[in-house]
Every structure is written in structure tokens, then in C-alpha cells.
C-alpha atoms as a PDB file:
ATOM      1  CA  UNK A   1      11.191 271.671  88.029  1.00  0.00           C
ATOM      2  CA  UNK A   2      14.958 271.930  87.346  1.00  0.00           C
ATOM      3  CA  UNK A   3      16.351 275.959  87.413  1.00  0.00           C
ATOM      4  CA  UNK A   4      18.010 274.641  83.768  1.00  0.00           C
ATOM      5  CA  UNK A   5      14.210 274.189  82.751  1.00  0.00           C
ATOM      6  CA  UNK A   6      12.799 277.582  84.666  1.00  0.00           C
ATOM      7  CA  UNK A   7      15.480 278.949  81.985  1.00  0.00           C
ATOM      8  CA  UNK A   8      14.633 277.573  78.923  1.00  0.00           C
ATOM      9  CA  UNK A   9      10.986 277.793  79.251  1.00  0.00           C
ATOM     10  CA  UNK A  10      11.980 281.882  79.730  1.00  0.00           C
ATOM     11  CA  UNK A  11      13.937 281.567  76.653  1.00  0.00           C
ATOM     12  CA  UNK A  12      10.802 279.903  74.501  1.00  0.00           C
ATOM     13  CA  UNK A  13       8.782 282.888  75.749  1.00  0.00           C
ATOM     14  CA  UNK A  14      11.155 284.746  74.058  1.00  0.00           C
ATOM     15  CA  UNK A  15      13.085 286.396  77.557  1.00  0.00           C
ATOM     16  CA  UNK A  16      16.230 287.981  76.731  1.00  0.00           C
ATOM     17  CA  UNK A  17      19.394 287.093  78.690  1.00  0.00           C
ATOM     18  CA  UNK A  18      20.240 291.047  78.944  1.00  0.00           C
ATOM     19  CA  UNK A  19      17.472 291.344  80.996  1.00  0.00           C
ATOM     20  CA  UNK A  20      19.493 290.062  83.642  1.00  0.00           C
ATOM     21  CA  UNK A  21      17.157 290.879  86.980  1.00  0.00           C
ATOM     22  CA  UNK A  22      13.632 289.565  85.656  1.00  0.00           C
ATOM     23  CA  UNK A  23      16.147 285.775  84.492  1.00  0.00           C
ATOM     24  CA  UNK A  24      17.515 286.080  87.667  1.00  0.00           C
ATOM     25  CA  UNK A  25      14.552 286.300  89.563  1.00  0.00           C
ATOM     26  CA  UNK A  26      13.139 283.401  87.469  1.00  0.00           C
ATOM     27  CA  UNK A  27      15.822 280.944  89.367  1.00  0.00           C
ATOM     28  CA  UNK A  28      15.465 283.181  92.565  1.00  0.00           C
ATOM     29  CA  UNK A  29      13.134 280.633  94.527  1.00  0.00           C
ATOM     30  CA  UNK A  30      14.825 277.855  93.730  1.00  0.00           C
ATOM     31  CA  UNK A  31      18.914 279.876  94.146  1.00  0.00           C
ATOM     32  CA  UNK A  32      17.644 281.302  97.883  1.00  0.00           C
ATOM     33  CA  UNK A  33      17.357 277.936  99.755  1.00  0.00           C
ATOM     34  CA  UNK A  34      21.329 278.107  99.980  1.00  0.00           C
ATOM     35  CA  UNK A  35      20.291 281.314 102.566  1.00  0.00           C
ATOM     36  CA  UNK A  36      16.317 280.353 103.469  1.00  0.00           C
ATOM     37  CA  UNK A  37      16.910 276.448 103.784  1.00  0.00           C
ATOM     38  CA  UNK A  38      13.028 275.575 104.032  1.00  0.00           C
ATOM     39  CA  UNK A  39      11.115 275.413 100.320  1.00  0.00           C
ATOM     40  CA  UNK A  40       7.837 276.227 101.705  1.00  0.00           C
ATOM     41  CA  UNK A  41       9.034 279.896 102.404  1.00  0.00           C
ATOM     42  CA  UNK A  42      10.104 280.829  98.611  1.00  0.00           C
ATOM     43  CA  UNK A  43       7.639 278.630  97.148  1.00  0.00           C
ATOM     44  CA  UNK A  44       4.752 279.432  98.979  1.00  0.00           C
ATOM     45  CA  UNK A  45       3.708 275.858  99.718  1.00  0.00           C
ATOM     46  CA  UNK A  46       0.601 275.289 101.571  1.00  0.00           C
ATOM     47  CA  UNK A  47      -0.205 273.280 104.547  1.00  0.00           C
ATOM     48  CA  UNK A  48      -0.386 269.887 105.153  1.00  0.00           C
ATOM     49  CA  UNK A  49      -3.484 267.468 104.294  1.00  0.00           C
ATOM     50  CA  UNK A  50      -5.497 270.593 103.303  1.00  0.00           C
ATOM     51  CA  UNK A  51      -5.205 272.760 105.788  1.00  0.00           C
ATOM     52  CA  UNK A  52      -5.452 276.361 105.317  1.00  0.00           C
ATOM     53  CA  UNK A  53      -2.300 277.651 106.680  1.00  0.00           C
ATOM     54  CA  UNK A  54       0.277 278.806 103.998  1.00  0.00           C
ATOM     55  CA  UNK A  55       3.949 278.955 104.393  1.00  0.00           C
ATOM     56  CA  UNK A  56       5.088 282.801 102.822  1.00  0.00           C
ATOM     57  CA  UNK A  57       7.993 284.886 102.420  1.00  0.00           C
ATOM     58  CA  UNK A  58       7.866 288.568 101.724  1.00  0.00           C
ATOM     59  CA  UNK A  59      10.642 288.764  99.636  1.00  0.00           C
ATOM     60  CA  UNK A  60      13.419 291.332 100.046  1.00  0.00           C
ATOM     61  CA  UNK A  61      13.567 294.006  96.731  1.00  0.00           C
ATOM     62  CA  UNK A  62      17.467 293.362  96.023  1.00  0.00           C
ATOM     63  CA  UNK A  63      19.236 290.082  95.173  1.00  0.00           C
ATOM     64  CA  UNK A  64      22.773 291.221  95.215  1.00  0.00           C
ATOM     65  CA  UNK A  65      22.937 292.019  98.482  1.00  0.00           C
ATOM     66  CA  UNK A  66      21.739 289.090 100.111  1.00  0.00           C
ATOM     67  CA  UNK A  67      23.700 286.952 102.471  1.00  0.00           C
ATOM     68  CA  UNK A  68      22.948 284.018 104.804  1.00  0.00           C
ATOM     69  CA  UNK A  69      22.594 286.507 107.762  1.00  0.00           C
ATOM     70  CA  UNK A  70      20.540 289.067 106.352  1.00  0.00           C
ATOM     71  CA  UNK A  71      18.153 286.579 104.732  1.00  0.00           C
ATOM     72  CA  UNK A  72      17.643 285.024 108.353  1.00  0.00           C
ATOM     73  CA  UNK A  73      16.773 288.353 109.816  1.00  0.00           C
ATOM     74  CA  UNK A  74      14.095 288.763 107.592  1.00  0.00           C
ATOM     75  CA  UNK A  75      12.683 285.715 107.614  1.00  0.00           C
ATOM     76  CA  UNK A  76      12.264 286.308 111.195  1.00  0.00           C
ATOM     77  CA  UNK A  77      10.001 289.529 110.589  1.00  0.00           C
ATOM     78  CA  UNK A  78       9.081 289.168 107.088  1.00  0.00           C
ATOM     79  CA  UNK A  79       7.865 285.350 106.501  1.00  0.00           C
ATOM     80  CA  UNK A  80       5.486 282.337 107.735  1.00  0.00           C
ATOM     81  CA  UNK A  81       6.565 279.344 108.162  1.00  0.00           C
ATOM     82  CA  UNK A  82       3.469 276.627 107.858  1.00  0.00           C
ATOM     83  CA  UNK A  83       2.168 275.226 111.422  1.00  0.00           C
ATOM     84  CA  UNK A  84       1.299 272.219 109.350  1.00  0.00           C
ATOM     85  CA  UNK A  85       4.304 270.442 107.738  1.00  0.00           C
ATOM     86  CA  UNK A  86       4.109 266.628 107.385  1.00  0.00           C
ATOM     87  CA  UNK A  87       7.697 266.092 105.594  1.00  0.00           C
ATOM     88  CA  UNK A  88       7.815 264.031 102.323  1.00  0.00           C
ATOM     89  CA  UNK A  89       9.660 263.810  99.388  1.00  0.00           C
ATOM     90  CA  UNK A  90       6.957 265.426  97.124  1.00  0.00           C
ATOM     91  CA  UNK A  91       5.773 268.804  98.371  1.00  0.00           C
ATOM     92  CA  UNK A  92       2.541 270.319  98.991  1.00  0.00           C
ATOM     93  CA  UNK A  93       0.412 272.949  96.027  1.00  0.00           C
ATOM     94  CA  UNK A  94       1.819 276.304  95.715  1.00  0.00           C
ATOM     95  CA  UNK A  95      -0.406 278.948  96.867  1.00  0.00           C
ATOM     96  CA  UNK A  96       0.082 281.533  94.465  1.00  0.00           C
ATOM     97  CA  UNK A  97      -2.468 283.911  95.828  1.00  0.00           C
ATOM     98  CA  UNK A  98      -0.090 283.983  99.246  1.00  0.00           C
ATOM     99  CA  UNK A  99       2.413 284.913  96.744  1.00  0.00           C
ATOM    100  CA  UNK A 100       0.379 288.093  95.955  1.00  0.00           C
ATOM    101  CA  UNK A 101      -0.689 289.061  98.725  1.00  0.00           C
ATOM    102  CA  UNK A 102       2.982 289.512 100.544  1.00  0.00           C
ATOM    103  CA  UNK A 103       4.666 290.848  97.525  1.00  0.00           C
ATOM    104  CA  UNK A 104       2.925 293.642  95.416  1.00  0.00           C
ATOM    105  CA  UNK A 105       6.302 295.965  97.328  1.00  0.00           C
ATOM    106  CA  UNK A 106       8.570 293.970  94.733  1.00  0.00           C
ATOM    107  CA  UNK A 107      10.074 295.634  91.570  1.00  0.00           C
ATOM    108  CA  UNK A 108       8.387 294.630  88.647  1.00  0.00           C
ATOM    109  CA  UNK A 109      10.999 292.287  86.841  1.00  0.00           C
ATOM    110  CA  UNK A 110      11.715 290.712  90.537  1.00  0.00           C
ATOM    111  CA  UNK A 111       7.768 290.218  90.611  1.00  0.00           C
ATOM    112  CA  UNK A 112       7.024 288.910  87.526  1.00  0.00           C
ATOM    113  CA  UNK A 113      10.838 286.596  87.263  1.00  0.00           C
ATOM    114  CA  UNK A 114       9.189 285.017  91.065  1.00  0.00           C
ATOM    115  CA  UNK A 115       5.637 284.954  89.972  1.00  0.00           C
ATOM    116  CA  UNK A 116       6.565 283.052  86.327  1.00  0.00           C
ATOM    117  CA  UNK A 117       8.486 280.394  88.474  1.00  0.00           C
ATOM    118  CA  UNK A 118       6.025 280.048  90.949  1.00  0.00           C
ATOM    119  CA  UNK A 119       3.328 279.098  87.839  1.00  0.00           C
ATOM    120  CA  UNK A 120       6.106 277.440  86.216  1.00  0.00           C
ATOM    121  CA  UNK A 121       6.398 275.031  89.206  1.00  0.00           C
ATOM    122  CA  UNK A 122       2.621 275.093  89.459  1.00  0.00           C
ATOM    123  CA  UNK A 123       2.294 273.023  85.875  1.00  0.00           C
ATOM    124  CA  UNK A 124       5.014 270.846  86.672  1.00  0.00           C
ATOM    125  CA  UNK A 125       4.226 269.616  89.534  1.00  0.00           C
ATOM    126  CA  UNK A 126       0.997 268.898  88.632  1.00  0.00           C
ATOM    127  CA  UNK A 127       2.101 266.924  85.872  1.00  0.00           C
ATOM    128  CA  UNK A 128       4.025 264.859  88.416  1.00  0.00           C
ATOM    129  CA  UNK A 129       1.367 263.961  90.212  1.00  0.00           C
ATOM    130  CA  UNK A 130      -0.784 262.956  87.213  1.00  0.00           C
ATOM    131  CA  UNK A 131       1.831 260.467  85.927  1.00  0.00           C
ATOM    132  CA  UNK A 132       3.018 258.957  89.543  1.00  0.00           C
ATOM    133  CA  UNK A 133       1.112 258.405  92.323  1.00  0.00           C
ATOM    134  CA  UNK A 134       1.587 260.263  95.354  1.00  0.00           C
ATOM    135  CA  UNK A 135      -0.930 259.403  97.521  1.00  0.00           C
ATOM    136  CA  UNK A 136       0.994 257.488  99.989  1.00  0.00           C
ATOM    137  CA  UNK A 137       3.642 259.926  99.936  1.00  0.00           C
ATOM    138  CA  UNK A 138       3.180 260.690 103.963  1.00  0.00           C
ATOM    139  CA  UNK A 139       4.254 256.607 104.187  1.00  0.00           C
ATOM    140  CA  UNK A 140       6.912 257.478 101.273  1.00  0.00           C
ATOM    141  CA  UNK A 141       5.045 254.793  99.202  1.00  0.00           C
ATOM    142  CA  UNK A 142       4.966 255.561  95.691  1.00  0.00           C
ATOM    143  CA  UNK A 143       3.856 253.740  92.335  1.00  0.00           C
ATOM    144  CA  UNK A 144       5.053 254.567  88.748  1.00  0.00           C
ATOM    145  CA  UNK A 145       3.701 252.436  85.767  1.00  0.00           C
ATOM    146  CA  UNK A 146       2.026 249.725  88.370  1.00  0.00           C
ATOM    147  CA  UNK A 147       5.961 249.581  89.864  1.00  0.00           C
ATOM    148  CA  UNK A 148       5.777 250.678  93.770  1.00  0.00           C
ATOM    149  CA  UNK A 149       9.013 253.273  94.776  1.00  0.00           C
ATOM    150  CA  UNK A 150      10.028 254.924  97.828  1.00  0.00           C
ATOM    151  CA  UNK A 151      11.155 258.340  98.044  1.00  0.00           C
ATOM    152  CA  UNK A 152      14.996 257.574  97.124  1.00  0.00           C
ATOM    153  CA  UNK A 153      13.795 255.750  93.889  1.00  0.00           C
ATOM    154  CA  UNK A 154      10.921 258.717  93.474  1.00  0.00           C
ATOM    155  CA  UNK A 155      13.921 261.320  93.024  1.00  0.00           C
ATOM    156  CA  UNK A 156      16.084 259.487  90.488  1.00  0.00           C
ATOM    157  CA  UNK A 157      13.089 259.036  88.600  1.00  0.00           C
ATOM    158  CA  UNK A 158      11.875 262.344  88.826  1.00  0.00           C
ATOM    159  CA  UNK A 159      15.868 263.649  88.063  1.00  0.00           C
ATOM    160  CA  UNK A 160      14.780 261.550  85.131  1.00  0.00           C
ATOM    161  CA  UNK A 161      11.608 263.073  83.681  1.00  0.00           C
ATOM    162  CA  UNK A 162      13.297 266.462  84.318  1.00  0.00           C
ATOM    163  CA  UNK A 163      16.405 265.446  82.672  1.00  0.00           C
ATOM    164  CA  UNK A 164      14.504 264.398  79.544  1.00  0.00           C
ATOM    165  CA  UNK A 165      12.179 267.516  80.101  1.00  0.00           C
ATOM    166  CA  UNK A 166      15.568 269.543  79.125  1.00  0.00           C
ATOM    167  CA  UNK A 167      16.472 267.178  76.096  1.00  0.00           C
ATOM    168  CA  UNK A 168      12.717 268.116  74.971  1.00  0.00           C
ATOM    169  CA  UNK A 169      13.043 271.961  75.588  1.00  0.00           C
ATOM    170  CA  UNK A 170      16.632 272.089  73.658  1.00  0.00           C
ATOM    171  CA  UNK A 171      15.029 270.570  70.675  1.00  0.00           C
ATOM    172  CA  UNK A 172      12.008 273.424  71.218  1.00  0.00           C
ATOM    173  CA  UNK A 173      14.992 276.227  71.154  1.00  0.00           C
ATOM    174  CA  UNK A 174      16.727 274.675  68.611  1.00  0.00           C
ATOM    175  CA  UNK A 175      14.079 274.762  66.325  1.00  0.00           C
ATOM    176  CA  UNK A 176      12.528 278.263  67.231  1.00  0.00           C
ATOM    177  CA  UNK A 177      16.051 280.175  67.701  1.00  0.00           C
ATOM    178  CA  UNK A 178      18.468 278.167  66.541  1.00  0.00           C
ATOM    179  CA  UNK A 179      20.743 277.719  69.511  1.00  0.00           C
ATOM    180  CA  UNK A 180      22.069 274.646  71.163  1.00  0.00           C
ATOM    181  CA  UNK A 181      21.391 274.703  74.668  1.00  0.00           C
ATOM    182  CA  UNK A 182      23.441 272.424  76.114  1.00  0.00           C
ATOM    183  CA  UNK A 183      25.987 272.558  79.220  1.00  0.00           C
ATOM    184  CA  UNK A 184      27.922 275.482  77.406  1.00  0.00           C
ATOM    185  CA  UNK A 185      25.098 277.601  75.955  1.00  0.00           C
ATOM    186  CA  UNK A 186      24.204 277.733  80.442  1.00  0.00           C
ATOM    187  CA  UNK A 187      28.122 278.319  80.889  1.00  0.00           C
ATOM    188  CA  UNK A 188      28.162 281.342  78.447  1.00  0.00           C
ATOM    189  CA  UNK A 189      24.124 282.498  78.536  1.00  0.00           C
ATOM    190  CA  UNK A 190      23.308 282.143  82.501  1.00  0.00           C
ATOM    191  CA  UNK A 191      26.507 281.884  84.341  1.00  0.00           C
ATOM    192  CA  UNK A 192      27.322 285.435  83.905  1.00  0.00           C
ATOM    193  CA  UNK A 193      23.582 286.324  85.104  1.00  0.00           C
ATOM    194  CA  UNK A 194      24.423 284.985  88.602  1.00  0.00           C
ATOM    195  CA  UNK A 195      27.275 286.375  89.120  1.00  0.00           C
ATOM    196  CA  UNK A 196      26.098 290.223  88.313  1.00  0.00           C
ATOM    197  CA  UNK A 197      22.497 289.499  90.003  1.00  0.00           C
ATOM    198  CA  UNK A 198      23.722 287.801  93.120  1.00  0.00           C
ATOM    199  CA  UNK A 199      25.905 287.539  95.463  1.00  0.00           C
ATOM    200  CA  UNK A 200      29.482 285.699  94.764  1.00  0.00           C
ATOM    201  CA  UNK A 201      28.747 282.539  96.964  1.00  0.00           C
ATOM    202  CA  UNK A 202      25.192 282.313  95.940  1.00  0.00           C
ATOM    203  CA  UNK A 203      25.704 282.669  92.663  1.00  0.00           C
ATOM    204  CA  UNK A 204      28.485 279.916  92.612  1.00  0.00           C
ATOM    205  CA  UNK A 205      26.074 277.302  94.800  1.00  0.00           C
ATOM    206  CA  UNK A 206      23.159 278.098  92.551  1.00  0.00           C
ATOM    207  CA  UNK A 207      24.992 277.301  88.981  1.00  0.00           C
ATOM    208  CA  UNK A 208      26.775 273.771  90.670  1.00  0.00           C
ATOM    209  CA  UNK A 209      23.486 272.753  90.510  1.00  0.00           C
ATOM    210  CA  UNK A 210      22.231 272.851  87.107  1.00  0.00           C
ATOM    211  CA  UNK A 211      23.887 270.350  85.426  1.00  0.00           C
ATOM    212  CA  UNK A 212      22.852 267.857  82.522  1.00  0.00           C
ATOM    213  CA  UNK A 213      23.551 264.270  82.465  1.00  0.00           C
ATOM    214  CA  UNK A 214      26.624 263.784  80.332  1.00  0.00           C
ATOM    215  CA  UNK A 215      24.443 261.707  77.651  1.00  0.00           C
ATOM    216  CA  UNK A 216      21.860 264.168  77.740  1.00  0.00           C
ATOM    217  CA  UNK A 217      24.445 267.296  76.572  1.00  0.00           C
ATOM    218  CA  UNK A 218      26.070 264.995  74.179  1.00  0.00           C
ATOM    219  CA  UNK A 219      23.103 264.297  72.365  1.00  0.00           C
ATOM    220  CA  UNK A 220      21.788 268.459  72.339  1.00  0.00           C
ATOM    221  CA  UNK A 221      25.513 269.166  71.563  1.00  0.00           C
ATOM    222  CA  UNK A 222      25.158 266.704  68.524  1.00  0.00           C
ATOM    223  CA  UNK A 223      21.251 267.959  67.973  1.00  0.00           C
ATOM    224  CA  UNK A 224      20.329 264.729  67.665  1.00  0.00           C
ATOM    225  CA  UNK A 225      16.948 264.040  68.198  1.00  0.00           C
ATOM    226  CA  UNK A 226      15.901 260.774  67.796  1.00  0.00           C
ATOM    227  CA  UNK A 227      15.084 259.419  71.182  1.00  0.00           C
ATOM    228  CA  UNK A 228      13.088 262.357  71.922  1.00  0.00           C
ATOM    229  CA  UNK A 229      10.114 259.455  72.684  1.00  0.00           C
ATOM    230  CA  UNK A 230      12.314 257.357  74.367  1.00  0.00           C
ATOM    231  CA  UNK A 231      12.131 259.199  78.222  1.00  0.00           C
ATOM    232  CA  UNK A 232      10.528 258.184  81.223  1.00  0.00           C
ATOM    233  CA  UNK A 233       7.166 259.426  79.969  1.00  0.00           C
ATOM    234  CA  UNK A 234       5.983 259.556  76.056  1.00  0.00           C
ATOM    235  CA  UNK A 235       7.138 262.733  74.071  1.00  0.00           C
ATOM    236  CA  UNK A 236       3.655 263.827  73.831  1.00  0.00           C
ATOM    237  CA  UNK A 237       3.062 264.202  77.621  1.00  0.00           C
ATOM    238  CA  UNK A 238       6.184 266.857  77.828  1.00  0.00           C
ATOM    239  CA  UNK A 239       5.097 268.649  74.489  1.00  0.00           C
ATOM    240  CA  UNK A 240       2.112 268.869  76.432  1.00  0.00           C
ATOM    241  CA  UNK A 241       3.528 270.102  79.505  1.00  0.00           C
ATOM    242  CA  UNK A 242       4.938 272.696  78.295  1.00  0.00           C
ATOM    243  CA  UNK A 243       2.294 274.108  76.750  1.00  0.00           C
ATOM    244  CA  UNK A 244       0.320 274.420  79.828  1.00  0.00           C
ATOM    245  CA  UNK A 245       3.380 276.036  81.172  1.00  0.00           C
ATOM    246  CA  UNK A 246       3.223 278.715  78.826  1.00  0.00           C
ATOM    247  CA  UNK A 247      -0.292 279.011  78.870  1.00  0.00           C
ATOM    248  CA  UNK A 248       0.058 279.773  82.352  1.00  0.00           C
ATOM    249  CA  UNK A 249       2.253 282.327  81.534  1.00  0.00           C
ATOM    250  CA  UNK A 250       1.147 284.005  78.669  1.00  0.00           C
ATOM    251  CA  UNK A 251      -2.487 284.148  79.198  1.00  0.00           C
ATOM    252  CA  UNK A 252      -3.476 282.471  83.006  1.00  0.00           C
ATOM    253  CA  UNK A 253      -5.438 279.966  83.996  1.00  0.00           C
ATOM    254  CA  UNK A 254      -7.823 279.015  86.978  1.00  0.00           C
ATOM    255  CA  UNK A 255      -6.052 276.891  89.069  1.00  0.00           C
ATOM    256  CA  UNK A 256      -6.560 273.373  88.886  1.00  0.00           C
ATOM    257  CA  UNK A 257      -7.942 273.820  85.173  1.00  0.00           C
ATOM    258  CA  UNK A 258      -4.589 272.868  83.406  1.00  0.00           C
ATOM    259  CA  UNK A 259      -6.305 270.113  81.091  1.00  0.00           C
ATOM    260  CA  UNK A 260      -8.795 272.853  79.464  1.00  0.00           C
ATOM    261  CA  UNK A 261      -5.729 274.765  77.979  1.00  0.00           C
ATOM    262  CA  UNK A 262      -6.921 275.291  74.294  1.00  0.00           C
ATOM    263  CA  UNK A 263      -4.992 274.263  71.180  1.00  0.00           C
ATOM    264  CA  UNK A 264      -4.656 277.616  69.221  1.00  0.00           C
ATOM    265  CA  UNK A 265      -4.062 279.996  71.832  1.00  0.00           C
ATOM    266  CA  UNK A 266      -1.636 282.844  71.245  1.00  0.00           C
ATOM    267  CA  UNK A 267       2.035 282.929  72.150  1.00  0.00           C
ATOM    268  CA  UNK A 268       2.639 279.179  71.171  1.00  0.00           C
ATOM    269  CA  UNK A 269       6.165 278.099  70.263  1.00  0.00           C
ATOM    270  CA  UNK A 270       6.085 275.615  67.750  1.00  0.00           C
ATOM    271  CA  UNK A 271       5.656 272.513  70.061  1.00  0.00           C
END
């Protein structure tokens, strides 16, 4: 999932941008890799083909601070790195319980910003892997609506479904808050989060990256929303989506039991 998305799902739980360390630590997993390099220590990944060997980082309890030196210090005392890595372009489950077991030392809006990306991620890529199929992934071999892909082709079309996935959420703050959350609303809302949470470099690297396609700003910047059913996947998959995000959030869910989320639960935007 896209840090643009981590952000506006945060906003449709209502998150306010002056609280500045839980938003930050919401992108934190994702912003670290400029310092950390490997996903599988912020994101918790487990091993390879099943095995029972997670990858784990016990997070440091500042984020201003950080620097490329300090962060590989700690890794070296402070994290696991996975025995059991076969690379591919699509990553293996998050193991959120590795999550809590090496950070209950974290502040609580540090906890909770990590912890809501981690289940954020979670959904999404779970979603993924319900709409494509990933199964030959270790042979980068891919299929997508019968059509077979390798990993370069996987990416653009998952920079696609995320890319739509932000169209989809703008239209979801538009019509609960009434802001238009296109390349400026990040400029002016998150921008300025970085740069008091983190470090000047890091904060830099970690806004160059989110970045909407030009036609997908234009038409949030125009709130125009008729080809809200015209992305890689039908509209109704991403309304869906999200709400197993949230649910996630708001309430919890066993693992692996994202298609039971029920229809009225509480703390529902209006998807």
C-alpha cells in the first residue's frame, strides 16, 4: 500500500494532522527503508514458503533523531533478519504478533501509528493476492484477468490499483470532510509532518515518493468522479477494501478472516 493511502485511510478514521507523531509513525515503516534498506525488518514479514522464522525490528522510541548510522547500529542488536528469504516481487504475510512481541517499549502514538500500518498493509495485501495470482511468484510468473505478467509488468499494475485506490479514497474524504486531497492537500497537510517528525534527509526521501499520477490529481483537483469504476479492478472491490481496512482498525479481526467483516459495524465512513 502507497504511504499517500496509509494517510488517507488515517484521515477517514478521523486522525488529525496535529497529531503529528502517531501520522508520522503511520508512514514510519514504509519512510525507514531509506536507513533499514530490507522490508522484512519494519514490516515484520515472515519467512519463506511457511516457515516459522520471522524477520523483526525492535523499533527505536524517537524518529527525529534517526540517521543512516544509528539505525544500522541497532539493527545490529535490536532486529532479526529472516534465515528464510526467497526474493520476489510480492512479499511474504506480515506477522503482526512479532510486531507485539518486540515493541510493547514504544510510546503509545509511535505504537499504535506502526501497528495501524502494519494492519493497514495486512488488508491490502491480501486483497492483492485475491485479485492476481501469485503463486508462481518464486518463478516471477504472474496472471491478472487470465493475462500472464512478470514481476516488471506486476508493479506497474499494482502502481495501478494503488493509484486508483487514492482516486477512490479522495472521493471517500471528499464526501465525509469536504477536502480535496490531491497533490497539494499532501504538500500543505503531510509535508510539514515530515519535516518536524523526522529527520531533514529522511523526511525529504520519504515525501519524493508519494506522488499521484498527473491524471489522477487532475481529476481529485476537478472532483470529478465519474470513472471511479473505470480502474484496474471494479469500484466495488476497493469500497470493499477499505472497509476491511478499517475494520481492522477500528474493531480487529482474526487474521485471515477479512471476508467475514460485517456490514453495519461501527466506525464506518460512508463507503
Amino acid at each position: 500500500m502507497l504511504s499517500m493511502q496509509h494517510v488517507l485511510v488515517a484521515r477517514l478514521q478521523n486522525a488529525s494532522f496535529d497529531d503529528t507523531t502517531y501520522m508520522a509513525a503511520l508512514v514510519l515503516p514504509d519512510a525507514i527503508r531509506k536507513y533499514s534498506k530490507a522490508r522484512q525488518f519494519s514490516h515484520f514479514e515472515k519467512g519463506s514458503g511457511g516457515v516459522e522464522d520471522s524477520s523483526y525490528w525492535s523499533f527505536p522510541t524517537y524518529m527525529k533523531g534517526l540517521t543512516a548510522e544509528a539505525v544500522e547500529n541497532h539493527l545490529k542488536v535490536f532486529a532479526h533478519l529472516s534465515e528464510s528469504i526467497t526474493p520476489a516481487v510480492i512479499g511474504e504475510d506480515t506477522d503482526l504478533e512479532a510486531f507485539y512481541s518486540h515493541n510493547t517499549h514504544l510510546p503509545d502514538k509511535m505504537f499504535h501509528g506502526i501497528e495501524d500500518h502494519l494492519k493497514q498493509d495486512i488488508v491490502f495485501d491480501d486483497f492483492v493476492r485475491s485479485n492476481i495470482d501469485c503463486s508462481g511468484k518464486y518463478n516471477d510468473e504472474f496472471y491478472f484477468k487470465g493475462q500472464k505478467m512478470d514481476g516488471k509488468e506486476l508493479r506497474k499494475l499494482i502502481m495501478d490499483i494503488e493509484q486508483h485506490g487514492m482516486y477512490v479514497l479522495a472521493h471517500e474524504v471528499y464526501k465525509n470532510f469536504g477536502e480535496v486531497a490531491n497533490q497539494q492537500w499532501f504538500e500543505e497537510k503531510v509535508k510539514p509532518i515530515f519535516k518536524k517528525e523526522y529527520p531533514a534527509d529522511l523526511a525529504d526521501t520519504t515525501f519524493s515518493y508519494m506522488k499521484l499520477y498527473p491524471e489522477i490529481d487532475k481529476l481529485i483537483t476537478d472532483k470529478d468522479w465519474s470513472f471511479l469504476d473505470k480502474g484496474p479492478l471494479p469500484y466495488e472491490s476497493y469500497k470493499e477494501l477499505y472497509k476491511d481496512v478499517i475494520y481492522f482498525m477500528n474493531e480487529g479481526l482474526a487474521l485471515g478472516d477479512m471476508s467475514k467483516v460485517p456490514s453495519d459495524y461501527r466506525g464506518l465512513p460512508d463507503l
